[in-house]
Each structure stands twice: as C-alpha cells, then as structure tokens.
Protein backbone atom coordinates (compact mmCIF):
# COMPACT_ATOMS: atom_id res chain seq x y z
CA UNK A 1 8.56 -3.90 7.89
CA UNK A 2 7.12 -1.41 10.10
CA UNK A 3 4.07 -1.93 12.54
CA UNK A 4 1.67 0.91 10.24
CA UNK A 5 2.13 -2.11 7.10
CA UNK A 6 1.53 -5.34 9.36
CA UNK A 7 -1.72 -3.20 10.72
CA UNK A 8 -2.50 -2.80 7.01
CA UNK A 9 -2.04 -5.84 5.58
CA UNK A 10 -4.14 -7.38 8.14
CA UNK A 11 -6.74 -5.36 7.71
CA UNK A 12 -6.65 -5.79 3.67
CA UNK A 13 -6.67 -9.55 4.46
CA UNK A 14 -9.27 -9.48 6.97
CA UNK A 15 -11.76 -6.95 4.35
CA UNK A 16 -10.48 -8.41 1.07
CA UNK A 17 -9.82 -12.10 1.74
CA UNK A 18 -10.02 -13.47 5.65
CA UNK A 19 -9.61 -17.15 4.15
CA UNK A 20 -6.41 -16.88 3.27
CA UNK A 21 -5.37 -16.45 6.80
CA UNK A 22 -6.42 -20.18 6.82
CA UNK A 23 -5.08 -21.32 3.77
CA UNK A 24 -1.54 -19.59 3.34
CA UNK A 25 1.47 -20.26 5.80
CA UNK A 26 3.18 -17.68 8.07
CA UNK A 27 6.23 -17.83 5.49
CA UNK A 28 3.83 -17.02 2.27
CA UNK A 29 2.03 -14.07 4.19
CA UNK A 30 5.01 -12.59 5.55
CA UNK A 31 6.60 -12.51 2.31
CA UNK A 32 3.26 -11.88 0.51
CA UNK A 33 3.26 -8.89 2.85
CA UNK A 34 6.95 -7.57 2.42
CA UNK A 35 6.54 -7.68 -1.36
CA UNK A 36 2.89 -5.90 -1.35
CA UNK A 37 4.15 -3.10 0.67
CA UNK A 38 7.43 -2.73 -0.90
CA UNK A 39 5.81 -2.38 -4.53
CA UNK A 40 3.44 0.32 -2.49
CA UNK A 41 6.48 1.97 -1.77
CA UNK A 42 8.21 1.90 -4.88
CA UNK A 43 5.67 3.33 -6.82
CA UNK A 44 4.61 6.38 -4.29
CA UNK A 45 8.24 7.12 -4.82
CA UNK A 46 8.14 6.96 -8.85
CA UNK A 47 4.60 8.90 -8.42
CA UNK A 48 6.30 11.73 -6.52
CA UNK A 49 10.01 11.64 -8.95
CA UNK A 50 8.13 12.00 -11.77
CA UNK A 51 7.48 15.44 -10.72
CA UNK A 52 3.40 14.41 -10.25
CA UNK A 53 4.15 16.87 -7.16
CA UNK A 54 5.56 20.41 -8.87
CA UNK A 55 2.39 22.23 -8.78
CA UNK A 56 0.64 20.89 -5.59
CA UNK A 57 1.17 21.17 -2.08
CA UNK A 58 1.23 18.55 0.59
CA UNK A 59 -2.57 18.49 0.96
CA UNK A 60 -2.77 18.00 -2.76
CA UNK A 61 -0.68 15.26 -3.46
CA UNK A 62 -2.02 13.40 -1.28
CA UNK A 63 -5.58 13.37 -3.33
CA UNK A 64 -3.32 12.68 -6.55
CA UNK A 65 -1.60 9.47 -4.66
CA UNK A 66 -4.72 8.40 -3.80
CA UNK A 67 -6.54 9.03 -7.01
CA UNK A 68 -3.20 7.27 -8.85
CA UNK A 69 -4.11 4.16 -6.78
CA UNK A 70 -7.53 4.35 -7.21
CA UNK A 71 -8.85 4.98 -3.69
CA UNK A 72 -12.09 6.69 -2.86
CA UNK A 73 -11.77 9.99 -0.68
C-alpha cells in the first residue's frame, strides 16, 4: 500500500471514527485498510472503463469521480 493511502486512512479514522484505533488490532486495520483502498481503486478504474471519461478532460473527470463518490467540491 502506498504512503498517500496509510495518510488517508488515518485521517478517515481519525475524522470518521478515532475509537476504533482503540478497539481494532493492527492486523484488522491493516487489512481493513488494504481492502478499503483496493475497492477505491477498483471502482475509479470501472468509473473511467466505462467510458464516464470520453467527453471530458482531465480537469473534468476529476469533478465526475468525485461527484460518483459523493464528495463535496
């Protein structure tokens, strides 16, 4: 996993949820993490193969990724 997920994870954790840093193992968040980015991952990809992307340039599929996963601009 690279360093850009582990420095989001944490700070989903941290915003979303800080007590499970107390109540889940180092095994369970690593693969907690691994799994949560990977299915980030996976579906960006789908997103852009479905051909979201043939009309739009860089700038604008950005917005659509982010309004697919339903984050705020």
């Amino acid at each position: 996993m690279n360093e850009r997920i582990n420095e989001l994870f944490g700070q989903a954790l941290d915003q979303a949820v800080p007590e499970t840093w107390t109540t889940l193992n180092p095994t369970q968040l690593s693969k907690l993490k691994e799994k949560f980015a990977e299915l980030i991952v996976r579906d960006c990809c789908d997103f852009i193969e479905a051909g979201h992307h043939s009309m739009v340039d860089r700038l604008s599929l950005s917005t659509y990724i982010k309004k697919h996963f339903g984050v705020e601009e």
